[in-house]
Protein backbone atom coordinates (compact mmCIF):
# COMPACT_ATOMS: atom_id res chain seq x y z
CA UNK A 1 50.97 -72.38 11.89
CA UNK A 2 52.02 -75.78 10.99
CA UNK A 3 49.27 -78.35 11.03
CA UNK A 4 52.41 -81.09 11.41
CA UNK A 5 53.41 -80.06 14.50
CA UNK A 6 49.55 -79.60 15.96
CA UNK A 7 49.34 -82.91 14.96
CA UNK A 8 52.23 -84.40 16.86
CA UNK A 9 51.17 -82.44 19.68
CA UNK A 10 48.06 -84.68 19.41
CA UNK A 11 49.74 -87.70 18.91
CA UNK A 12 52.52 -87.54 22.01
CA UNK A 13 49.24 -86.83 24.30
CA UNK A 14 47.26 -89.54 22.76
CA UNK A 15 49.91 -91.73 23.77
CA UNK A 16 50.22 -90.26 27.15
CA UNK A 17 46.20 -90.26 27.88
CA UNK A 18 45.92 -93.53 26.06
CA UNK A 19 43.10 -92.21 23.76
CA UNK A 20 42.59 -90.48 20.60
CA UNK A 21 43.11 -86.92 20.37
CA UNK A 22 41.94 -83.94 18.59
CA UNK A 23 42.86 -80.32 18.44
CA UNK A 24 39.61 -77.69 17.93
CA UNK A 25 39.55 -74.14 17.35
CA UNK A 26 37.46 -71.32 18.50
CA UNK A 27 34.65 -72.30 16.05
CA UNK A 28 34.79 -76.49 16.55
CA UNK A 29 36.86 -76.84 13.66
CA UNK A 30 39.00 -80.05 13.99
CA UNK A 31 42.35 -78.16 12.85
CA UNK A 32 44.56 -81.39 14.12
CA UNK A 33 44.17 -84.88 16.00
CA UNK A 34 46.05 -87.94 16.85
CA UNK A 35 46.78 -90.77 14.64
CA UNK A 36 48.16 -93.41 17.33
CA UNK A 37 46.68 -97.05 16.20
CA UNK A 38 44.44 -99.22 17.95
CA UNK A 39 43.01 -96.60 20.08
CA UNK A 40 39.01 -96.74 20.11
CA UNK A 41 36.80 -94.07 18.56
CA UNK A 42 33.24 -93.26 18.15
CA UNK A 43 30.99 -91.61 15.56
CA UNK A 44 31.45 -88.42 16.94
CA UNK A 45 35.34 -87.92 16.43
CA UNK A 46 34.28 -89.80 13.04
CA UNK A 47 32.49 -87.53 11.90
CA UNK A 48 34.19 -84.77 13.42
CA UNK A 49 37.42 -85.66 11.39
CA UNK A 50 35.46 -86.48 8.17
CA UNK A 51 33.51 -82.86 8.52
CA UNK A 52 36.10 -81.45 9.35
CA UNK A 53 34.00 -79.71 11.73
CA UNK A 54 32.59 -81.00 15.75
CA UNK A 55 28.77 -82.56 14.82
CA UNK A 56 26.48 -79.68 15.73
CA UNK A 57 24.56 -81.51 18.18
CA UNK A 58 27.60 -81.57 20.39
CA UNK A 59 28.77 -78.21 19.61
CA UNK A 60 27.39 -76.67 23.32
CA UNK A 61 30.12 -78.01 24.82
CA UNK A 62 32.73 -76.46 23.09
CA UNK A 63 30.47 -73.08 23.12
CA UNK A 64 29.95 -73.03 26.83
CA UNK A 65 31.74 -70.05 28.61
CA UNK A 66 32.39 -71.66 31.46
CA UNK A 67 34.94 -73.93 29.68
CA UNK A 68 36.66 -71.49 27.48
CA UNK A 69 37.14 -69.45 30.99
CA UNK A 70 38.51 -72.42 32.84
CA UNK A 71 41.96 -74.06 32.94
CA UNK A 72 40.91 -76.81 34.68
CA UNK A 73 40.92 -80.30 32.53
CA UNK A 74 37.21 -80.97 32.19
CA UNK A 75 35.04 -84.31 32.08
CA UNK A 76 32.85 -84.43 29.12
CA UNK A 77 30.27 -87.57 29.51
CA UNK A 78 27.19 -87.70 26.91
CA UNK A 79 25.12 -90.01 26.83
CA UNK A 80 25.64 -92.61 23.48
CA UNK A 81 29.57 -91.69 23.41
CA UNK A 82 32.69 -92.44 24.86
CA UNK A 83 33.60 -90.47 27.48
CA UNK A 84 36.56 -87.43 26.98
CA UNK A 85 38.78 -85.03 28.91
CA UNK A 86 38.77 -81.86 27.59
CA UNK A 87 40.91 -78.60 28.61
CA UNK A 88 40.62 -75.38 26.84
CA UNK A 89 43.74 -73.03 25.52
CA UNK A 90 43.98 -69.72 26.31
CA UNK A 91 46.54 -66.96 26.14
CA UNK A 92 45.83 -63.79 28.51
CA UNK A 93 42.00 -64.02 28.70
CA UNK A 94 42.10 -64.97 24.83
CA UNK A 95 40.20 -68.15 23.96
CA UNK A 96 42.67 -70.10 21.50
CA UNK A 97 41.11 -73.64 20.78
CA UNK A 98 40.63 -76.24 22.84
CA UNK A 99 42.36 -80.18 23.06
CA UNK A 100 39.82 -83.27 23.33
CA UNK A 101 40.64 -86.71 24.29
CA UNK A 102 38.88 -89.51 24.60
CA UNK A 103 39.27 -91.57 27.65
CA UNK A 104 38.39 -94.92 27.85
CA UNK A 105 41.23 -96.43 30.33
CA UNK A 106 41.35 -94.09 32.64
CA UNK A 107 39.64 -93.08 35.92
CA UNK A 108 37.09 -90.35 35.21
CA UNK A 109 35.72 -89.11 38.81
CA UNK A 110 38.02 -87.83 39.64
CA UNK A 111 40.36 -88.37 36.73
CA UNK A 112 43.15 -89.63 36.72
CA UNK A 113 46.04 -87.18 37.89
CA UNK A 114 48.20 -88.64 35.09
CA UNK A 115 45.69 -87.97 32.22
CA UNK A 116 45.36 -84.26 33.66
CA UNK A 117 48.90 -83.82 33.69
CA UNK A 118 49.33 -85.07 30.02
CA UNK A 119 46.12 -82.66 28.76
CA UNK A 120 47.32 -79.39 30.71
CA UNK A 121 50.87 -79.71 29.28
CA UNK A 122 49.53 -80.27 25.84
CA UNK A 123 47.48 -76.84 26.51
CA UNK A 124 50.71 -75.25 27.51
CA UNK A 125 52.42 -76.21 23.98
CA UNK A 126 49.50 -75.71 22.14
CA UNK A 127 49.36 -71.92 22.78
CA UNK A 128 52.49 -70.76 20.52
CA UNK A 129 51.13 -73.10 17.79
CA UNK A 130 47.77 -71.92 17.99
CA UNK A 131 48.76 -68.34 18.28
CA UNK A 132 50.57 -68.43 15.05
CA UNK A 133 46.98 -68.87 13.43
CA UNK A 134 46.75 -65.13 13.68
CA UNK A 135 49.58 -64.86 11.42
CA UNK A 136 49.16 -64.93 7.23
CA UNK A 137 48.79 -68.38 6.30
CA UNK A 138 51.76 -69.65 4.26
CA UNK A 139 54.10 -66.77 5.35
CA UNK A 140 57.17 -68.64 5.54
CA UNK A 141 56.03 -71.23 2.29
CA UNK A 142 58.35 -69.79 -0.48
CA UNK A 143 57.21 -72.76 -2.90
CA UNK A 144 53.25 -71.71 -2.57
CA UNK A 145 54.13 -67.95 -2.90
CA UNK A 146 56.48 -68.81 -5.74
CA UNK A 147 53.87 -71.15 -7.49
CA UNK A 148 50.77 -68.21 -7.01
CA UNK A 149 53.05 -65.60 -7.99
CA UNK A 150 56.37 -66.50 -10.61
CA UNK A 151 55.36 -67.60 -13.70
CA UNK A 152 58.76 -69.35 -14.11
CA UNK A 153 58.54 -71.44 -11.49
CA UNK A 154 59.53 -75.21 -12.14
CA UNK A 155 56.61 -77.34 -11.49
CA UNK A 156 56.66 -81.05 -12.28
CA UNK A 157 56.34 -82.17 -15.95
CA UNK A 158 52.71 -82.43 -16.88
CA UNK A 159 51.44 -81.12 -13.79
CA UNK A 160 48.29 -79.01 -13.87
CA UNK A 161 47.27 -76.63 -11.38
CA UNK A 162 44.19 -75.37 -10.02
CA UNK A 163 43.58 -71.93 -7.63
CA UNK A 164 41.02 -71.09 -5.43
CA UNK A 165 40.28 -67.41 -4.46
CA UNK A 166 38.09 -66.52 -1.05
CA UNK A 167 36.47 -63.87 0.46
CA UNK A 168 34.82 -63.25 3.61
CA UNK A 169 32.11 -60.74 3.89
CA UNK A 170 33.30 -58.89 7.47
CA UNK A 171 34.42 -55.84 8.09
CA UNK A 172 37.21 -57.27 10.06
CA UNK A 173 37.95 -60.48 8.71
CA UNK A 174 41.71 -61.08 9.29
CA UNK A 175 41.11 -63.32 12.16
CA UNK A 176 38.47 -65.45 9.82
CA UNK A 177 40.83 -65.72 6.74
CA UNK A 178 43.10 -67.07 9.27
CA UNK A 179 40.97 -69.88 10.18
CA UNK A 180 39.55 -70.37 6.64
CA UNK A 181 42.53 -70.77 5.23
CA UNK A 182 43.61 -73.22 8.02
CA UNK A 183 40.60 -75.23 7.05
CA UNK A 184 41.46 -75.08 3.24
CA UNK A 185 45.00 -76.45 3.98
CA UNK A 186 43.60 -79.38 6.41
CA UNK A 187 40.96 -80.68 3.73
CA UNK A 188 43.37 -79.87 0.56
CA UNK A 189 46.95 -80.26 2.20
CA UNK A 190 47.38 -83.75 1.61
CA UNK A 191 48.04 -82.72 -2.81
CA UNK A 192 51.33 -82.17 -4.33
CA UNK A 193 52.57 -78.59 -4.26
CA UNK A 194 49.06 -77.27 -2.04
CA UNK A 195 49.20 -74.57 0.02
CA UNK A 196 47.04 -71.19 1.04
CA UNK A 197 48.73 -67.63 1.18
CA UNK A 198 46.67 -64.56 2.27
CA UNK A 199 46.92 -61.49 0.49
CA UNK A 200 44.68 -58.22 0.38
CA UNK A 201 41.89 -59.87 2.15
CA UNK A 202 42.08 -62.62 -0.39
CA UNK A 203 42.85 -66.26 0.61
CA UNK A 204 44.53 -68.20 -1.87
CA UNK A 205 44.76 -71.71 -2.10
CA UNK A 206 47.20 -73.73 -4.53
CA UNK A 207 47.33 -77.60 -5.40
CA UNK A 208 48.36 -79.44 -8.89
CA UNK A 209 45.28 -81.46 -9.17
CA UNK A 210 43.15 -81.37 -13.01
CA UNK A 211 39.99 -82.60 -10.77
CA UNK A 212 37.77 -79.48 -11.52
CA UNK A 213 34.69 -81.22 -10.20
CA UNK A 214 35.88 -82.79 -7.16
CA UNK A 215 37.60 -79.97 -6.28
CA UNK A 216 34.90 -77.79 -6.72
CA UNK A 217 32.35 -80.36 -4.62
CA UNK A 218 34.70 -80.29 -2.02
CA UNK A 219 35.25 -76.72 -1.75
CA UNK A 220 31.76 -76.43 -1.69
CA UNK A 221 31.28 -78.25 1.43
CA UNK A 222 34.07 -76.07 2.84
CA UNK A 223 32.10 -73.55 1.99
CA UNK A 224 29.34 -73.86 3.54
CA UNK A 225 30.69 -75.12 7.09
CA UNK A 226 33.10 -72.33 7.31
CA UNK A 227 29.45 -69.96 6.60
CA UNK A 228 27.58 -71.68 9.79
CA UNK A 229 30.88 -71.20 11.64
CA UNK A 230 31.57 -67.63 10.90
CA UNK A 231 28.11 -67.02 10.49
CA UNK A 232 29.19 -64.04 7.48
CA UNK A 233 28.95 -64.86 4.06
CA UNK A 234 32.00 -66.83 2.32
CA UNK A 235 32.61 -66.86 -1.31
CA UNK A 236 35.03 -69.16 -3.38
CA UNK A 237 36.13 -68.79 -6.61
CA UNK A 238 38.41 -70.84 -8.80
CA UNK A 239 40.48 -70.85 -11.21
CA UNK A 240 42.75 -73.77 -13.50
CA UNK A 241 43.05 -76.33 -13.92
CA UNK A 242 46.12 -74.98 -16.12
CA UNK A 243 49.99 -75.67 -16.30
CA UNK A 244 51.24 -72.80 -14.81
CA UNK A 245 49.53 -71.80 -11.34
CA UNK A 246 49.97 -67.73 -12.02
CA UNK A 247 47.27 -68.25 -14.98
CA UNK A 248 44.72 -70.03 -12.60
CA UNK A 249 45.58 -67.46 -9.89
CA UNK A 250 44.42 -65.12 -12.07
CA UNK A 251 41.51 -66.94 -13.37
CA UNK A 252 40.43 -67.32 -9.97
CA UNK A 253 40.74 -63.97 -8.71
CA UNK A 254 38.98 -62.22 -11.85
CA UNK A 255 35.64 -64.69 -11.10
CA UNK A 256 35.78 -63.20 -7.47
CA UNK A 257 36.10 -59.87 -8.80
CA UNK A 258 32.86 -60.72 -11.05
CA UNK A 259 30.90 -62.68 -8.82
CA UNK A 260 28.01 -61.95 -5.98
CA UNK A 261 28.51 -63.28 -2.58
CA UNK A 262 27.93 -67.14 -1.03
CA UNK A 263 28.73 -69.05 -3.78
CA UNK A 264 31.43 -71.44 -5.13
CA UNK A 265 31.91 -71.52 -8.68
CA UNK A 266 34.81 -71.83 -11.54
CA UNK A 267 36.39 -69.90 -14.32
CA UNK A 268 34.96 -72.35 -16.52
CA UNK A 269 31.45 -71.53 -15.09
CA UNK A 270 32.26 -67.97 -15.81
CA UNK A 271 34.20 -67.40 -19.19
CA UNK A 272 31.64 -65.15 -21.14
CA UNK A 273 30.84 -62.66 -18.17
CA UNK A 274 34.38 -62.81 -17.03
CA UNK A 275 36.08 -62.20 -19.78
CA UNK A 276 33.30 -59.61 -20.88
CA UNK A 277 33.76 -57.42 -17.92
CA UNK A 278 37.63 -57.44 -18.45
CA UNK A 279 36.97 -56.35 -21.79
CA UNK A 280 35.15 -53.30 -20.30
CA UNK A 281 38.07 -53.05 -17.79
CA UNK A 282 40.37 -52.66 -20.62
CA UNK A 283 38.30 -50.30 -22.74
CA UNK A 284 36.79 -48.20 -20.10
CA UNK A 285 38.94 -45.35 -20.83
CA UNK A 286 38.46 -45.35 -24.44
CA UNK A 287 35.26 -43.65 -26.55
CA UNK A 288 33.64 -46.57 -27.67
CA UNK A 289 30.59 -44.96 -28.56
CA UNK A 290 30.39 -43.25 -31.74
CA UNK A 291 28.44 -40.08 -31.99
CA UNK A 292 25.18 -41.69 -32.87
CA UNK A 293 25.05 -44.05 -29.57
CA UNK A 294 25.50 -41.12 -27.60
CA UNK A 295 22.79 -39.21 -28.53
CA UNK A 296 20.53 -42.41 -28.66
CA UNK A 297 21.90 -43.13 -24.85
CA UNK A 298 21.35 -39.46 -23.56
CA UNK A 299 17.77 -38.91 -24.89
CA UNK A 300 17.12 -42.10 -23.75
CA UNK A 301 18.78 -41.04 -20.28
CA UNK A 302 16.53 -37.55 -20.65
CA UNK A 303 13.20 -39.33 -22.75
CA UNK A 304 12.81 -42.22 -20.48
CA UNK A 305 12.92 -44.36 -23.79
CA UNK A 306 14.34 -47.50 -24.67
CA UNK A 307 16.08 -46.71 -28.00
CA UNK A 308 19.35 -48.23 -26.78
CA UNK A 309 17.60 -51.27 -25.31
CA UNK A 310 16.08 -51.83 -28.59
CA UNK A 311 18.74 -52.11 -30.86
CA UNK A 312 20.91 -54.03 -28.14
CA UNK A 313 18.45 -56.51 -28.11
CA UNK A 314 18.45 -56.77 -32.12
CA UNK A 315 22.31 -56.83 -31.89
CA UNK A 316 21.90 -59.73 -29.08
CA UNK A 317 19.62 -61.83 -31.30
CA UNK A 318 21.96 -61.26 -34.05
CA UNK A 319 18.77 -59.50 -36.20
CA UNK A 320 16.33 -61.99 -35.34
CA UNK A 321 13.49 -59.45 -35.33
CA UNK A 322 11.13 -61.88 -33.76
CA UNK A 323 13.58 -63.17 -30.73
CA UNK A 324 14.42 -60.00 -30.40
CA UNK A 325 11.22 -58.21 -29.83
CA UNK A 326 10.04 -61.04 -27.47
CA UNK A 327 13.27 -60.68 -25.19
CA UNK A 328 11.22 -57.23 -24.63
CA UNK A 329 7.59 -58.21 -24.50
CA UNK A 330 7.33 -55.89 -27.90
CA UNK A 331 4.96 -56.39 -31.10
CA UNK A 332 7.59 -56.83 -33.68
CA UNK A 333 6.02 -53.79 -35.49
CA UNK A 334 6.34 -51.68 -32.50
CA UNK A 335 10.03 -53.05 -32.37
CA UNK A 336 10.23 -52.42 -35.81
CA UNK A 337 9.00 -48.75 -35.51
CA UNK A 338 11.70 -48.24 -32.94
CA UNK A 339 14.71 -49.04 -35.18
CA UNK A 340 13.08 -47.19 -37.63
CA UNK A 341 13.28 -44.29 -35.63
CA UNK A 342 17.36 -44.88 -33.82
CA UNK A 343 18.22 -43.97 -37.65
CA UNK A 344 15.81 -40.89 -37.87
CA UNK A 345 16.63 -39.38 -34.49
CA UNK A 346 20.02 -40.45 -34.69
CA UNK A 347 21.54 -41.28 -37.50
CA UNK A 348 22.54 -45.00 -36.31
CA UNK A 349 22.60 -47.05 -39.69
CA UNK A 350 23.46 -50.79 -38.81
CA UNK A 351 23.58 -51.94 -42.36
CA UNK A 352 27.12 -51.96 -41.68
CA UNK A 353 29.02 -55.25 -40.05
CA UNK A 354 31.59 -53.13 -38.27
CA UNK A 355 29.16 -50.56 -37.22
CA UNK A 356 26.97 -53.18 -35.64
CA UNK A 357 30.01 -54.47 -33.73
CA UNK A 358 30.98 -51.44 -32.44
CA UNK A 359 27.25 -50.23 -31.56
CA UNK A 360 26.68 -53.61 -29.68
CA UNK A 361 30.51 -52.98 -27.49
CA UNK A 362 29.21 -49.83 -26.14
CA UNK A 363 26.20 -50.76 -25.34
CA UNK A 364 27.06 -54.44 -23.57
CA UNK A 365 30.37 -52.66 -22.29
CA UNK A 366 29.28 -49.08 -20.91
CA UNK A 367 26.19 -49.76 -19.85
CA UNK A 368 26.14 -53.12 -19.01
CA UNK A 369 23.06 -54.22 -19.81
C-alpha cells in the first residue's frame, strides 16, 4: 500500500466535500487524511492525527456494525464537534476502513447529494488501496530490503541507522503485521531512507536517524496503541543506531529473540544478556563442562543440592565470599563448607584462573542460571 496515494485520495475529496478528510482502518487507525489549507478542524481530527489513532471516546462510531454493513454515506453529529460524513469501505462483505469528512458547508439533513457523491466515489477508489494492506509491507521497496538486508549498500556519508524488530503475539497475525507495520511507516515515514518490510512474522522497520531515545519514546507509544487496538500483546525491539543498517537489523532481531513479551526496549538496554545467550548459541554444541562440573551438576540434578549454585555464585562475585553467600541467604561458613566439599566430591579445584573461567561458562551458559 502506498500511504501517498491514500493520501491524495483524501485530499481530491477534501476538496470536493469542502472539508478535511481522513482515511481509518478497521481498528480507528488514521492510516491517511487530507492536507487541503484553510479548511476548519476540531480537537478530535487533532488528536486523531497526532495519536495516530481515533480518541477512544469516539471510537463507537467507527465500531458500530451497522456502519461497517452499510454503503450508504452516513451523518455523524456529536455533540462538542463539528459535524462529518462518513461512508465505510468494503470489498465482498469484508470491512476495509472507512473515509471521514468533516462537513461544515454543506447541507447535512439530508446531505447534500454532491458531498455523497464525492464520499462514495472516494470509497470506490479506496478499496484497491486499502486491499493492498493485506499484502507484505514494503514488497515492491528495493531500497528498504536492500538497506535491512546487503551490507554493501551505499547509504549517505555519515549516516547512521537504526532497526526496529516486532512481534505480535497471535496465532494468526499476518493481517495485524499488516496494519502494524502501516502504522510504523505513517509515524516514522517522514526520515531519510525509512521503511518497514515483513518477514517470518517479523516486522521490520528501517530509518537513518542516531536518535536512540526519541526513537525509542516514540515507538513506545506505538506500542502501546497498536496493543489496545489489537488487543494481543506487541513487542518491539531495536537495534542501531550504527552505519550500516544489516548490523542494527541484527541487533534488533537478536533482543527479540531474547526478550519476554509487551515491551519496547534497545540493544543497548540489552548487551550483556544478548550477547550472553549468543554465546550459548554458539557453544551449545560444544562440551563446555569439564568432567568435574558434570558430576557436581548431575548429583546435584539426583541430590537436590546446590553444589553448582554455590560455586556459580562465588564465580559471580568474583570470590567475594561474603557477597557471595548473601546472594544465597547462606552463613558464609555454611557457604564455605560447600566449596569445601565441590573439591571433595568432585574434584573441582578453582585455584586455577582458566579453570574458574571455564567452570563459570558452563554453568552461566548450560544452565542458565
Amino acid at each position: 500500500m502506498s500511504t501517498a496515494d491514500l493520501s491524495a485520495l483524501a485530499d481530491a475529496t477534501a476538496t470536493a466535500v469542502g472539508g478535511a478528510v481522513s482515511v481509518m482502518d478497521p481498528q480507528g487507525f488514521v492510516i491517511a487524511y487530507s492536507s487541503v489549507p484553510g479548511q476548519p478542524i476540531d480537537d478530535v481530527r487533532r488528536d486523531g492525527i497526532l495519536g495516530k489513532q481515533v480518541p477512544a471516546e469516539y471510537m463507537v462510531h467507527h465500531l458500530d456494525p451497522d456502519f461497517r454493513r452499510s454503503s450508504k454515506v452516513h451523518v455523524v453529529d456529536v455533540p462538542g464537534v463539528l459535524p462529518r460524513l462518513a461512508v465505510a469501505v468494503s470489498a465482498d462483505t469484508e470491512y476495509l476502513g472507512s473515509i471521514w469528512s468533516i462537513a461544515t458547508g454543506v447541507s447535512l439533513r439530508p446531505p447534500d447529494s454532491g458531498a455523497v457523491a464525492a464520499m462514495t466515489r472516494a470509497a470506490a477508489a479506496a478499496v484497491p488501496l486499502l486491499l493492498a494492506r493485506r499484502h507484505p509491507a514494503g514488497a515492491d521497496n528495493q531500497r528498504v530490503r536492500a538497506l535491512l538486508t546487503d551490507p554493501d549498500t551505499v547509504t549517505p556519508a555519515g549516516s547512521r541507522y537504526t532497526v526496529l524488530a516486532a512481534r505480535i503475539d497471535s496465532v494468526q497475525p499476518e493481517a495485524l503485521l499488516v496494519q502494524l507495520a502501516d502504522l510504523l511507516e505513517l509515524t516514522f515515514g517522514n526520515a531519510l531512507d525509512s521503511g518497514c518490510v515483513i518477514e517470518d512474522r517479523t516486522v521490520l522497520l528501517v530509518l537513518a536517524s542516531e536518535d536512540e531515545r526519541g526513537v525509542l519514546d516514540a515507538a513506545e507509544d506505538v506500542r502501546r496503541k497498536a496493543e489496545a487496538a489489537f488487543g494481543v500483546s506487541v513487542t518491539f525491539a531495536i537495534g542501531g543506531p550504527e552505519a550500516r543498517p544489516t548490523v542494527a537489523r541484527r541487533q534488533a532481531l537478536w533482543v527479540l529473540d531474547a526478550i519476554g513479551d509487551g515491551v519496547t526496549t534497545t540493544f543497548e538496554q540489552n548487551r550483556v544478556p544478548v550477547t550472553l545467550r549468543r554465546a550459548g548459541d554458539a557453544l551449545s554444541d560444544l562440551p563446555l563442562a569439564i568432567p568435574a562440573v558434570e558430576k557436581m551438576l548431575a548429583c546435584d540434578a539426583a541430590e537436590g543440592t546446590e553444589y553448582a549454585a554455590t560455586v556459580l555464585a562465588l564465580l559471580t562475585h568474583e570470590s567475594n565470599v561474603a557477597a557471595a553467600s548473601a546472594s544465597l541467604y547462606l552463613h558464609a561458613n555454611t557457604f564455605r563448607y560447600r566449596l569445601r566439599r565441590t573439591k571433595e566430591l568432585f574434584g573441582l579445584d578453582l585455584d586455577d584462573g582458566d579453570t574458574r573461567l571455564l567452570v563459570w561458562m558452563s554453568l552461566r551458559l548450560t544452565t542458565g542460571r
